[in-house]
PDB file of N, CA and C in Angstrom:
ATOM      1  N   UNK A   1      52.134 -22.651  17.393  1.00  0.00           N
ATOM      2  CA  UNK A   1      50.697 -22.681  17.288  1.00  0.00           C
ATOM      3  C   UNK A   1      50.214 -21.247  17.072  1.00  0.00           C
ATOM      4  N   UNK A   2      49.220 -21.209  15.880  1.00  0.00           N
ATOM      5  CA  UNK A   2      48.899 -19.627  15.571  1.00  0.00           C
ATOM      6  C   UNK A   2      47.668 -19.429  16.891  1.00  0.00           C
ATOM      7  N   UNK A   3      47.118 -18.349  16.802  1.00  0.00           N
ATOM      8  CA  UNK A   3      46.153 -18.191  17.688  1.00  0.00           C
ATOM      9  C   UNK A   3      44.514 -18.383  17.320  1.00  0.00           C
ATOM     10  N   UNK A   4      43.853 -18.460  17.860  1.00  0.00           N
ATOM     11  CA  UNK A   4      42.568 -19.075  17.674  1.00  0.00           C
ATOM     12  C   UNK A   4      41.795 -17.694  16.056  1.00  0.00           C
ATOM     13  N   UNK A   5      41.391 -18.510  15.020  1.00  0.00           N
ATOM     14  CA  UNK A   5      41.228 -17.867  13.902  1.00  0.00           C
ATOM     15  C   UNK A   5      41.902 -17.535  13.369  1.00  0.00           C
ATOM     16  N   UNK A   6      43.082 -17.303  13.261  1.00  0.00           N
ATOM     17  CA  UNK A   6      44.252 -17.113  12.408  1.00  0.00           C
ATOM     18  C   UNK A   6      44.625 -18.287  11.532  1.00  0.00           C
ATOM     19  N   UNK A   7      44.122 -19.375  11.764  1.00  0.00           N
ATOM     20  CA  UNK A   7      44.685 -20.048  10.982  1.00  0.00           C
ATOM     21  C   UNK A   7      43.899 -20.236   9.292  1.00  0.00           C
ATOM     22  N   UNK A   8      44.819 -20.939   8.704  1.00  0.00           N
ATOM     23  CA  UNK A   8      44.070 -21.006   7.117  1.00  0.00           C
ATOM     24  C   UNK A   8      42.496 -21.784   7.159  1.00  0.00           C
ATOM     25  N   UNK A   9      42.425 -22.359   8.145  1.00  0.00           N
ATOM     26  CA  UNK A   9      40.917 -23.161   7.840  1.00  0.00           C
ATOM     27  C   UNK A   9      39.780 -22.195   8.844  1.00  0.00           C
ATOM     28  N   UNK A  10      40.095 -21.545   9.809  1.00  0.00           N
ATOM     29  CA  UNK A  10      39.319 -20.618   9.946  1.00  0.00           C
ATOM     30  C   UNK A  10      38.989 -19.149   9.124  1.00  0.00           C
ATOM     31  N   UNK A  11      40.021 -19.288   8.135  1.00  0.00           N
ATOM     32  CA  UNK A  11      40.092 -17.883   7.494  1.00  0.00           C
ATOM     33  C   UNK A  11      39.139 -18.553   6.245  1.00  0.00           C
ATOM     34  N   UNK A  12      39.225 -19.439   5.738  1.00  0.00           N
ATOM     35  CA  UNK A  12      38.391 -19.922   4.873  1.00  0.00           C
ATOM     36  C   UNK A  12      37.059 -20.407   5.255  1.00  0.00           C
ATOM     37  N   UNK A  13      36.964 -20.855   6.724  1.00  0.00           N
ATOM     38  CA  UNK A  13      35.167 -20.565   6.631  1.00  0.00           C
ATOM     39  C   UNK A  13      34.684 -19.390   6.794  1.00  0.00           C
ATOM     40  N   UNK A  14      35.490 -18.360   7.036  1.00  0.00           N
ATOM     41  CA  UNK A  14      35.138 -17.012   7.599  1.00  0.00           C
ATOM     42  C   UNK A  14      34.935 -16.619   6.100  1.00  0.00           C
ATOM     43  N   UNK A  15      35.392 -16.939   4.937  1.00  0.00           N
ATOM     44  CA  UNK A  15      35.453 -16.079   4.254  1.00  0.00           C
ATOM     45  C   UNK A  15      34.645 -16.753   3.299  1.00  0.00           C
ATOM     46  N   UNK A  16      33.213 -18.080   3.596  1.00  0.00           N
ATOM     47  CA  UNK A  16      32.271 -19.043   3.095  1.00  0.00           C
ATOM     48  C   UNK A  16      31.520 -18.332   3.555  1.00  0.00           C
ATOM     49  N   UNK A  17      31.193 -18.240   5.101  1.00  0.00           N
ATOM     50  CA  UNK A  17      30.183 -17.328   5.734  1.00  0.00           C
ATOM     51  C   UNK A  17      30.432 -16.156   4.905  1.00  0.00           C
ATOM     52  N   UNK A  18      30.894 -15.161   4.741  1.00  0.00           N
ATOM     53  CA  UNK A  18      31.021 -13.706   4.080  1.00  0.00           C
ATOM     54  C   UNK A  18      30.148 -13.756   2.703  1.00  0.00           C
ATOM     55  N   UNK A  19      30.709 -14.734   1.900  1.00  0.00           N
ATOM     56  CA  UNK A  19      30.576 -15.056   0.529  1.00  0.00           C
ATOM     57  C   UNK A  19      28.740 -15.170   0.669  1.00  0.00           C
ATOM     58  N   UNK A  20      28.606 -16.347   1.830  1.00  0.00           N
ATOM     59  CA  UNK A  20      26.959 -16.541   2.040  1.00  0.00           C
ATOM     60  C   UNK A  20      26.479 -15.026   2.290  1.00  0.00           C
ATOM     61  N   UNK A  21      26.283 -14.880   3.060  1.00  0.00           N
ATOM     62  CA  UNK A  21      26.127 -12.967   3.547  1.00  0.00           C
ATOM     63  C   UNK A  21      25.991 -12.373   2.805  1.00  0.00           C
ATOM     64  N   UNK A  22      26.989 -12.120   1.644  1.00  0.00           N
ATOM     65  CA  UNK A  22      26.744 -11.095   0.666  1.00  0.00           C
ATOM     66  C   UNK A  22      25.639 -11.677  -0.216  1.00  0.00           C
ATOM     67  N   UNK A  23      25.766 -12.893  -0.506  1.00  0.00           N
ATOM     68  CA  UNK A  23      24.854 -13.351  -1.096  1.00  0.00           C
ATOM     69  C   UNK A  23      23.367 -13.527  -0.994  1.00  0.00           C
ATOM     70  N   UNK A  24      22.874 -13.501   0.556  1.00  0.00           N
ATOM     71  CA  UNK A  24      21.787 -13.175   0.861  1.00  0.00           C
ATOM     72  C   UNK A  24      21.394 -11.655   1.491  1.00  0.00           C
ATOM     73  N   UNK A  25      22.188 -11.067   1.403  1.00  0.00           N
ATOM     74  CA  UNK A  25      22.065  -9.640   1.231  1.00  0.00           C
ATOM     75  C   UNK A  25      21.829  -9.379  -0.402  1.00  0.00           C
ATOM     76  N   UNK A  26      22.329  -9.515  -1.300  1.00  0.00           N
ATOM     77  CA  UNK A  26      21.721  -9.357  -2.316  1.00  0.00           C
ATOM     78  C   UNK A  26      20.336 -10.084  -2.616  1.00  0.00           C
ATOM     79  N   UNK A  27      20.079 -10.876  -2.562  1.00  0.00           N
ATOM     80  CA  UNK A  27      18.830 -11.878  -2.262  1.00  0.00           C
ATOM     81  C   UNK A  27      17.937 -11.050  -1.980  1.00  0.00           C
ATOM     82  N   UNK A  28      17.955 -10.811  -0.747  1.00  0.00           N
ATOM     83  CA  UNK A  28      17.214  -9.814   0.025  1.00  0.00           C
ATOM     84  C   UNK A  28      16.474  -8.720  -0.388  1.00  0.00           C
ATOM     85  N   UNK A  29      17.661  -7.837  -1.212  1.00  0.00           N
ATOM     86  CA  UNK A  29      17.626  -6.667  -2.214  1.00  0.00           C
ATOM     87  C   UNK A  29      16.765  -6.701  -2.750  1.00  0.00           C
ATOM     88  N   UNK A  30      16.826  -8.039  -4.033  1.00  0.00           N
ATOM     89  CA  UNK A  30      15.858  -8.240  -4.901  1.00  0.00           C
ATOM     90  C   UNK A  30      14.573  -8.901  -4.321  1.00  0.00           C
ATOM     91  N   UNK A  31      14.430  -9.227  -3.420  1.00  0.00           N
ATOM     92  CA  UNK A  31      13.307  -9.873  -2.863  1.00  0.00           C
ATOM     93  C   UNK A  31      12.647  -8.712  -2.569  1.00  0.00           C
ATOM     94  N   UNK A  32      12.914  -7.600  -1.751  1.00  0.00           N
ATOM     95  CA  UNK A  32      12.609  -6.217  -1.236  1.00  0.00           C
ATOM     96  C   UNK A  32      11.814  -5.428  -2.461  1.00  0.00           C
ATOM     97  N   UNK A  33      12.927  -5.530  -4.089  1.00  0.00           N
ATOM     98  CA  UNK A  33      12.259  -4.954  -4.812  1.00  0.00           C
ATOM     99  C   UNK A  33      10.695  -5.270  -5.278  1.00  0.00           C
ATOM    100  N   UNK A  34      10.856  -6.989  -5.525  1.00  0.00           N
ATOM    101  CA  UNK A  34      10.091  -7.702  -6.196  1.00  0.00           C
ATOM    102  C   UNK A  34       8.783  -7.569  -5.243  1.00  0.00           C
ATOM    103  N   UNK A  35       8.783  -7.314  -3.740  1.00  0.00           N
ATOM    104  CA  UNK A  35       7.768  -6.981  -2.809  1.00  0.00           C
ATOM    105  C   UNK A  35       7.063  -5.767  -3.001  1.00  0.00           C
ATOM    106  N   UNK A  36       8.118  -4.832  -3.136  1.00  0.00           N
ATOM    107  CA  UNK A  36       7.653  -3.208  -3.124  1.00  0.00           C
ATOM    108  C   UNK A  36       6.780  -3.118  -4.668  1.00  0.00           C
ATOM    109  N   UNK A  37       6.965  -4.006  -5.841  1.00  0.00           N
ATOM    110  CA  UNK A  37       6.951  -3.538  -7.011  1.00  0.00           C
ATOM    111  C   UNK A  37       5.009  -4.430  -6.736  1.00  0.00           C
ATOM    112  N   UNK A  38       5.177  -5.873  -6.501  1.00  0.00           N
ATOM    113  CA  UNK A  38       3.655  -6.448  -5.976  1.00  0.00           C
ATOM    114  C   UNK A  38       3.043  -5.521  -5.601  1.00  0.00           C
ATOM    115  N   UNK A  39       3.490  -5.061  -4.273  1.00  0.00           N
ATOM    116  CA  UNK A  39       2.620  -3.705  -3.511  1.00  0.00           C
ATOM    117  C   UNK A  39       2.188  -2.796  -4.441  1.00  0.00           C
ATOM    118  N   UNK A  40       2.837  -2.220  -5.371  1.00  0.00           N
ATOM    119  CA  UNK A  40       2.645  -0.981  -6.447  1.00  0.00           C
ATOM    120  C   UNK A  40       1.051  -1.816  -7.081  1.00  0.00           C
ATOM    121  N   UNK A  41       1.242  -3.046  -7.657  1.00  0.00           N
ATOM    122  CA  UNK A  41       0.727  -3.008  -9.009  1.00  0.00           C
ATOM    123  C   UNK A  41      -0.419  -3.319  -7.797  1.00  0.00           C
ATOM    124  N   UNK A  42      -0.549  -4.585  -6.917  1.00  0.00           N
ATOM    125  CA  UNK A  42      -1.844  -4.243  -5.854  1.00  0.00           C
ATOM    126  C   UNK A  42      -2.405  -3.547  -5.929  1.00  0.00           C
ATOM    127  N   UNK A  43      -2.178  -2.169  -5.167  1.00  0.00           N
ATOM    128  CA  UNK A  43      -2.841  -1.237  -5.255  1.00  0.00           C
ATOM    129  C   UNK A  43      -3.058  -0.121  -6.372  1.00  0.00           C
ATOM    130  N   UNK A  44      -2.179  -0.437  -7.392  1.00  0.00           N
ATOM    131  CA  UNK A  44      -2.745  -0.269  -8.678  1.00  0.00           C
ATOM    132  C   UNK A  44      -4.063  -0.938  -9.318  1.00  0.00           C
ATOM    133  N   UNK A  45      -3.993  -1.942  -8.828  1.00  0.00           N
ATOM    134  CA  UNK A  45      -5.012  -3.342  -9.288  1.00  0.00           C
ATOM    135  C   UNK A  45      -6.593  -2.593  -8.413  1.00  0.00           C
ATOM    136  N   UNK A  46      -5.901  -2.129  -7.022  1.00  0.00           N
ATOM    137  CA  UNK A  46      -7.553  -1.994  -6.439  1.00  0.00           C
ATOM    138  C   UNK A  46      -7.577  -0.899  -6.364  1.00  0.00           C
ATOM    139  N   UNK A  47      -7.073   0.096  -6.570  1.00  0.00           N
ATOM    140  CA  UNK A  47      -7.760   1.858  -6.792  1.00  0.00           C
ATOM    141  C   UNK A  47      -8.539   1.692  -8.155  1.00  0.00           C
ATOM    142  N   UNK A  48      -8.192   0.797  -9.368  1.00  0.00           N
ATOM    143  CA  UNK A  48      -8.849   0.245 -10.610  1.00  0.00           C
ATOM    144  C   UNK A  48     -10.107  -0.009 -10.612  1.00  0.00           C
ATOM    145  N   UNK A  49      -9.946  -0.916  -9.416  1.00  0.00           N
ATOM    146  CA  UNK A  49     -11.394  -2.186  -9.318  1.00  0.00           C
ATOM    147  C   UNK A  49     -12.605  -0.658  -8.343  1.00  0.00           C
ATOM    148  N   UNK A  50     -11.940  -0.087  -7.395  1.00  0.00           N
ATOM    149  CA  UNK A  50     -12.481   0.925  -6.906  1.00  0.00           C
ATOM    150  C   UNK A  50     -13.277   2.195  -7.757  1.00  0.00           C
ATOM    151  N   UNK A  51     -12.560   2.240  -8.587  1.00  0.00           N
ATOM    152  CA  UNK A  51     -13.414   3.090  -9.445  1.00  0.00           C
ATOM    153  C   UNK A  51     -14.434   2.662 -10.531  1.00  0.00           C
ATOM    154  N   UNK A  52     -13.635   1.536 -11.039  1.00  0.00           N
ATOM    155  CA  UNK A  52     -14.966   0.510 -11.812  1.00  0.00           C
ATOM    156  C   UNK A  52     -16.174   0.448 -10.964  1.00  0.00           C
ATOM    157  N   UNK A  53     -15.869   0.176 -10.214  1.00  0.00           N
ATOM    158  CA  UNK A  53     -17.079  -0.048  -9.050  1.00  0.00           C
ATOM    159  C   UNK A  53     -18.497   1.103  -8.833  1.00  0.00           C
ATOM    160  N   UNK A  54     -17.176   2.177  -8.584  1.00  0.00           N
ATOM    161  CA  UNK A  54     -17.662   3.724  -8.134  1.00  0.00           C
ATOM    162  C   UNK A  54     -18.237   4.086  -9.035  1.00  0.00           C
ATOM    163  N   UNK A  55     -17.999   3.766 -10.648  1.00  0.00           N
ATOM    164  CA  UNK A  55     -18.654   3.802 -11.476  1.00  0.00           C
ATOM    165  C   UNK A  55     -20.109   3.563 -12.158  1.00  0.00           C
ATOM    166  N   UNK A  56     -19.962   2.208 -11.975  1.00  0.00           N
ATOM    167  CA  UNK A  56     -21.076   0.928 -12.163  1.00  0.00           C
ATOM    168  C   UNK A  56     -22.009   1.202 -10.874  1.00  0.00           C
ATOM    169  N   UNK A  57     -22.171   1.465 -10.023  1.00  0.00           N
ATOM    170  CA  UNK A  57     -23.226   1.319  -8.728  1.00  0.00           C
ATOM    171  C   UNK A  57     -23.819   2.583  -9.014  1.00  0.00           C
ATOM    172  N   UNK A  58     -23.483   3.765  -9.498  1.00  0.00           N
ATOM    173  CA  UNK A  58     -24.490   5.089  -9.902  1.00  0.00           C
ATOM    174  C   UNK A  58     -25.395   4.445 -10.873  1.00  0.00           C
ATOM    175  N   UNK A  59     -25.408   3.813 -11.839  1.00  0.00           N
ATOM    176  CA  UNK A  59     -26.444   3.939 -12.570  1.00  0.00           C
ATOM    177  C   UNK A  59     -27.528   2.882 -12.209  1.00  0.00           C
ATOM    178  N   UNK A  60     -26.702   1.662 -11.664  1.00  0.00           N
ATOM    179  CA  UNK A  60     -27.265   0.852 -10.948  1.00  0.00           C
ATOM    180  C   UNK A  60     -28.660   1.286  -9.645  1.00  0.00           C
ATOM    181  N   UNK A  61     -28.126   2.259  -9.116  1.00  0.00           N
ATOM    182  CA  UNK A  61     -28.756   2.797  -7.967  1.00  0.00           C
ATOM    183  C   UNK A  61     -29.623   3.496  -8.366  1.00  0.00           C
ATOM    184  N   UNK A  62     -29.626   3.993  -9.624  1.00  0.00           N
ATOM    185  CA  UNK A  62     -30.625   4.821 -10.046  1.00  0.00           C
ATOM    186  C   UNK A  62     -31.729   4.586 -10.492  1.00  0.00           C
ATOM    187  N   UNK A  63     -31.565   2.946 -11.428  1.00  0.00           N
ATOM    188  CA  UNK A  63     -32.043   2.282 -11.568  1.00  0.00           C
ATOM    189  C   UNK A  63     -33.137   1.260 -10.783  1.00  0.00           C
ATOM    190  N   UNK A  64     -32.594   1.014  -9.335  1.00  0.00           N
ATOM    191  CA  UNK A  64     -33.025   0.288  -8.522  1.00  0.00           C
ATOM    192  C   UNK A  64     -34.079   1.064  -7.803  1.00  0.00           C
ATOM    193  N   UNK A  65     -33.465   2.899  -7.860  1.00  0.00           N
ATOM    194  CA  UNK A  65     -34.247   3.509  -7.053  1.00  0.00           C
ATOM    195  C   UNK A  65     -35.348   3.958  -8.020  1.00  0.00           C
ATOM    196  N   UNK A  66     -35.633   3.989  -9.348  1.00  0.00           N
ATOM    197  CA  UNK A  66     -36.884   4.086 -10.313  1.00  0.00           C
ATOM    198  C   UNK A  66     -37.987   2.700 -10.205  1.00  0.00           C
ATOM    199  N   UNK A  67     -37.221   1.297  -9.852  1.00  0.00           N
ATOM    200  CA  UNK A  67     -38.235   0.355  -9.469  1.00  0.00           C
ATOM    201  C   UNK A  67     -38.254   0.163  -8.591  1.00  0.00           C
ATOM    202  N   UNK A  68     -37.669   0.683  -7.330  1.00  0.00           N
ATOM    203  CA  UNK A  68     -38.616   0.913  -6.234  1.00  0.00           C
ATOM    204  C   UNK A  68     -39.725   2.048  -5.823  1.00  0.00           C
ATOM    205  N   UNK A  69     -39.578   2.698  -6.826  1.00  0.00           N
ATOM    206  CA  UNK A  69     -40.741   4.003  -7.055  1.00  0.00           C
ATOM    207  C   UNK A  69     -41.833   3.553  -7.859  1.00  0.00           C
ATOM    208  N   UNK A  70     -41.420   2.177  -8.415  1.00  0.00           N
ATOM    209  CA  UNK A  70     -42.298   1.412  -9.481  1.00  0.00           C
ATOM    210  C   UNK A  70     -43.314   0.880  -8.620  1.00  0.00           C
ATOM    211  N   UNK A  71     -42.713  -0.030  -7.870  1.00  0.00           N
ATOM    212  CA  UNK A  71     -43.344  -0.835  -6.711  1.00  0.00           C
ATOM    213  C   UNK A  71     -44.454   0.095  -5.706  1.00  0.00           C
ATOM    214  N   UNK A  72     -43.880   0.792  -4.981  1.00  0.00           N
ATOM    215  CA  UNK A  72     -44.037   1.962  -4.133  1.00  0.00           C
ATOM    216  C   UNK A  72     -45.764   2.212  -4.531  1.00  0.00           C
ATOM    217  N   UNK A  73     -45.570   2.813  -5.627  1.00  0.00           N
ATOM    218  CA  UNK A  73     -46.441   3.652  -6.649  1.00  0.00           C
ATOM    219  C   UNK A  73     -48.211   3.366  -5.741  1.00  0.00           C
ATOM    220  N   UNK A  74     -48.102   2.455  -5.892  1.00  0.00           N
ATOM    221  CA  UNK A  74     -49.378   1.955  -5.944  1.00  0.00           C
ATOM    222  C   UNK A  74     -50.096   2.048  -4.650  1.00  0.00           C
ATOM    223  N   UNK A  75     -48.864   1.216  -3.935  1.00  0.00           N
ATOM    224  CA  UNK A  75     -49.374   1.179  -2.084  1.00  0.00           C
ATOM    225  C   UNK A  75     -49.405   2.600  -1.911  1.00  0.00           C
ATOM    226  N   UNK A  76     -48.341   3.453  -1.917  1.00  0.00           N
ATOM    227  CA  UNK A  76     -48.619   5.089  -1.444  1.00  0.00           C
ATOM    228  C   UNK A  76     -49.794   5.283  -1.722  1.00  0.00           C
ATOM    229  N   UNK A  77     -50.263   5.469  -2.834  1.00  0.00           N
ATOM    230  CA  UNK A  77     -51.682   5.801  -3.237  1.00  0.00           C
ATOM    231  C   UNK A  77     -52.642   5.230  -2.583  1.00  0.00           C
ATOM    232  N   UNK A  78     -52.787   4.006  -1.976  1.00  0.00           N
ATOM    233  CA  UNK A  78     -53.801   3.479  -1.571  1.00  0.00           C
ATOM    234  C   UNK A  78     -53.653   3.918   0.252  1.00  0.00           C
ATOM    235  N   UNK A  79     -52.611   3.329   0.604  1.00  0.00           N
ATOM    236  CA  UNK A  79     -52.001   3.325   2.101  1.00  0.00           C
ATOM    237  C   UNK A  79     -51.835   4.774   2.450  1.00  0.00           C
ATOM    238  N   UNK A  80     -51.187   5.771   1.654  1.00  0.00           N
ATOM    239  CA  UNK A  80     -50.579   7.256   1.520  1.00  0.00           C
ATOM    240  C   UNK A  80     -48.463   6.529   2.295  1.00  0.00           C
ATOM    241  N   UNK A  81     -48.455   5.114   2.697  1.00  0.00           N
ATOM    242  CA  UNK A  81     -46.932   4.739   2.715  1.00  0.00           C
ATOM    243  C   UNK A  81     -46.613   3.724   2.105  1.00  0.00           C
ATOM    244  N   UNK A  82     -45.256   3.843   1.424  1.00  0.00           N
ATOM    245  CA  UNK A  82     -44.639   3.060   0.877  1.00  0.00           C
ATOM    246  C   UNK A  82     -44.762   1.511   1.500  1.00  0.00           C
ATOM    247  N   UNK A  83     -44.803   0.505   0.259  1.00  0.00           N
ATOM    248  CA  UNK A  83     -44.548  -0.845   0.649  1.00  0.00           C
ATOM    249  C   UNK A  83     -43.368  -1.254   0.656  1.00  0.00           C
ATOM    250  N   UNK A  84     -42.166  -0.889   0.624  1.00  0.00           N
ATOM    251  CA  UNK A  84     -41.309  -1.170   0.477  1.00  0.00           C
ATOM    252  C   UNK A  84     -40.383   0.307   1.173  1.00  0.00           C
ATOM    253  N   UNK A  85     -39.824   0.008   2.782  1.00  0.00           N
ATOM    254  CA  UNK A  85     -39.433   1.047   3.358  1.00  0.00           C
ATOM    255  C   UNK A  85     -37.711   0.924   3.258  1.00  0.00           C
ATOM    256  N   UNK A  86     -37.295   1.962   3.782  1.00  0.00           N
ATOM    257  CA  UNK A  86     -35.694   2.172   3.896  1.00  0.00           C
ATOM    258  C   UNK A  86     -35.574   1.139   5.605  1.00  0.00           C
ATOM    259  N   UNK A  87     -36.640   0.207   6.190  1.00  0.00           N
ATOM    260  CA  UNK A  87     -35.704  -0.153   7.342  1.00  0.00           C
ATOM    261  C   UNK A  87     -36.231   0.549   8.696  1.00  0.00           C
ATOM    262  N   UNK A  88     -36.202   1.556   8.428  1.00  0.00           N
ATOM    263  CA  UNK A  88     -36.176   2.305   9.960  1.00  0.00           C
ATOM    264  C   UNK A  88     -37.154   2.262  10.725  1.00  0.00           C
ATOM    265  N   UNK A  89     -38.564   2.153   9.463  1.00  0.00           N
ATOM    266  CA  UNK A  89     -39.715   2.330  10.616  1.00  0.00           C
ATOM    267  C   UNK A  89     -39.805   1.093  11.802  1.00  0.00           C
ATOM    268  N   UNK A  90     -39.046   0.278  11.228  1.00  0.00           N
ATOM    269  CA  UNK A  90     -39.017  -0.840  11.759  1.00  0.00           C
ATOM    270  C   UNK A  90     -38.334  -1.521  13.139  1.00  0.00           C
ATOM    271  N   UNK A  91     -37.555  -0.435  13.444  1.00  0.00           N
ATOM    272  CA  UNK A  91     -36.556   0.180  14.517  1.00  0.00           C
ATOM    273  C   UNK A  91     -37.319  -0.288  15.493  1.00  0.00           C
ATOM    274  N   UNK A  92     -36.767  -0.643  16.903  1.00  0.00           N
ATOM    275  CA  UNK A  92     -37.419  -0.973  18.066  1.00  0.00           C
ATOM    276  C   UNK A  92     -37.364   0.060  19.152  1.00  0.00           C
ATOM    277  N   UNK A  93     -38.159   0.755  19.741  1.00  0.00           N
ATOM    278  CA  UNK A  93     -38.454   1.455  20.825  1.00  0.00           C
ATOM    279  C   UNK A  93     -36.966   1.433  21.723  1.00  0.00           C
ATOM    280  N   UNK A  94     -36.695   1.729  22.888  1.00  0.00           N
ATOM    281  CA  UNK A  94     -36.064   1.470  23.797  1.00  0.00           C
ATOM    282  C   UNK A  94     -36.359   0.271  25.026  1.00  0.00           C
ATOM    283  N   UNK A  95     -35.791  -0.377  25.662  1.00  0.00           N
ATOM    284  CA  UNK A  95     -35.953  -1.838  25.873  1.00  0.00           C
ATOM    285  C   UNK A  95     -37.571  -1.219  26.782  1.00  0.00           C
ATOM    286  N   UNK A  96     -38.791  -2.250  26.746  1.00  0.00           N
ATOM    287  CA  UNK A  96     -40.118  -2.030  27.436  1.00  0.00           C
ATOM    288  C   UNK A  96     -41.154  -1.342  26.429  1.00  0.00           C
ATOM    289  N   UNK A  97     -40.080  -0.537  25.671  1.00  0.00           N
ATOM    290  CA  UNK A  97     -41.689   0.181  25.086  1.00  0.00           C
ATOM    291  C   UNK A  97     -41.997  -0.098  23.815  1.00  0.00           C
ATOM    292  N   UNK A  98     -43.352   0.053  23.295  1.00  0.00           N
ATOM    293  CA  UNK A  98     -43.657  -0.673  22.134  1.00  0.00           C
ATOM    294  C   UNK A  98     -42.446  -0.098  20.636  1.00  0.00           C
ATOM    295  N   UNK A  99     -42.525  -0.813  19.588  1.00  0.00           N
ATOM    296  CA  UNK A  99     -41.999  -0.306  18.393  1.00  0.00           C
ATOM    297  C   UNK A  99     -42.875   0.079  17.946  1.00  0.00           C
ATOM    298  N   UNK A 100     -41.772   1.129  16.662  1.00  0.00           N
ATOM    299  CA  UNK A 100     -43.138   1.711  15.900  1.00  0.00           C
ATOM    300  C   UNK A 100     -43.754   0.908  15.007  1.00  0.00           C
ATOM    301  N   UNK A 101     -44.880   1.209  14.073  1.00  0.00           N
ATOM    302  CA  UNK A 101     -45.467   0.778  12.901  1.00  0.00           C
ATOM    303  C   UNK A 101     -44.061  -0.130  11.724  1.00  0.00           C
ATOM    304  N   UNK A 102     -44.271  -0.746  11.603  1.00  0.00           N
ATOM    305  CA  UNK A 102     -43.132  -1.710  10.494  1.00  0.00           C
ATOM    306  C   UNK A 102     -44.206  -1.664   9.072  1.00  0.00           C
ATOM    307  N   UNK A 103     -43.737  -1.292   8.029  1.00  0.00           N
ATOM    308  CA  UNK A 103     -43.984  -1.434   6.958  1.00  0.00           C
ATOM    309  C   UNK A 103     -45.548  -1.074   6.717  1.00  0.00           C
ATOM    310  N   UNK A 104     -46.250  -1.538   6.536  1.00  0.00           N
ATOM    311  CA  UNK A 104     -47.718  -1.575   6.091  1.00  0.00           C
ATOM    312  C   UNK A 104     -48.626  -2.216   7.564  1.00  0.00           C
ATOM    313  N   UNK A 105     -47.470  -2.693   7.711  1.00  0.00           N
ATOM    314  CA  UNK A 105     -48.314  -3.274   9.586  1.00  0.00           C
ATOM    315  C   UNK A 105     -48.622  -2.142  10.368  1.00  0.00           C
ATOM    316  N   UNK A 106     -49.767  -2.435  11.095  1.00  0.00           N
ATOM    317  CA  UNK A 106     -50.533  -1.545  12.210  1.00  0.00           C
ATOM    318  C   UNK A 106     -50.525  -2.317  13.185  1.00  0.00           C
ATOM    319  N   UNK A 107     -50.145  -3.284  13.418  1.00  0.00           N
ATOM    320  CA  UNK A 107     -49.660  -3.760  14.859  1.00  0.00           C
ATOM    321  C   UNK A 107     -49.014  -3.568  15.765  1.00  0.00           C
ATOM    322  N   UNK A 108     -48.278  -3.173  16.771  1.00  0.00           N
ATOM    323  CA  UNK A 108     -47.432  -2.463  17.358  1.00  0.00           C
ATOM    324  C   UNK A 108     -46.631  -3.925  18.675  1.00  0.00           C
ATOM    325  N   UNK A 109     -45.782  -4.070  18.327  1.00  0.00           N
ATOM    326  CA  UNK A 109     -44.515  -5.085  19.115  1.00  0.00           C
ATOM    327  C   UNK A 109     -44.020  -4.236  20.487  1.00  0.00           C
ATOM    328  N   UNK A 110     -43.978  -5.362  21.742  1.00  0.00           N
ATOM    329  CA  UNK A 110     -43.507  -4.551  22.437  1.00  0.00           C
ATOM    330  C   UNK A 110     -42.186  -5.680  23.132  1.00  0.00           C
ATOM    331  N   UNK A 111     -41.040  -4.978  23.548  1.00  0.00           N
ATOM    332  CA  UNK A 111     -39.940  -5.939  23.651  1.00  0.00           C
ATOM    333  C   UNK A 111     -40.244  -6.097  25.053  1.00  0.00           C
ATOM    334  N   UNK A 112     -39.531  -7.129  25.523  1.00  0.00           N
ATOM    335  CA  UNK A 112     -39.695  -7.799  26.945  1.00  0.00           C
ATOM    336  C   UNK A 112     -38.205  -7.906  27.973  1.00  0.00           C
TER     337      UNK A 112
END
């Protein structure tokens, strides 16, 4: 009696398993590449879309900010403030005390 694995039918699954092994070690390889190479063109794809972007929103903004000077125009002149604010005046006090003026309103909000 040979000893445990020595014999021909353990040497031949040993050497099915191996065959598998190498085989998904190469697998692997190319799977690794085919990942790393996605990743490349990804972020090839969105540093792209990032600058298109970075691009397109300057003139846009410039634009948006000439008709809101369009709008504006009129109330300043009459009011001496814009009808159309950036937001802030609109901000709330600290908790109890009134907020300030919001937009064209002269009412004053107080939180509870």
């Amino acid at each position: 009696m040979s000893a445990p694995g020595a014999d021909e039918v353990s040497a031949a699954v040993a050497s099915l398993f191996a065959g598998h092994g190498q085989a998904y070690q190469r697998l692997s390889a190319h799977l690794t590449a085919y990942h790393d190479q996605f990743v490349r063109t990804l972020q090839s794809s969105a540093d792209a879309y990032a600058g298109a972007e970075a691009a397109n929103a300057a003139p846009l903004q410039s634009a948006g900010q000439g008709l809101l000077n369009l709008i504006n125009a009129p109330t300043e002149a009459l009011l001496g403030r814009p009808l159309v604010g950036n937001g802030a005046d609109g901000a709330s006090g600290p908790v109890g005390q009134p907020a300030s003026r919001a937009g064209s309103c002269t009412a004053m909000a107080e939180t509870v």
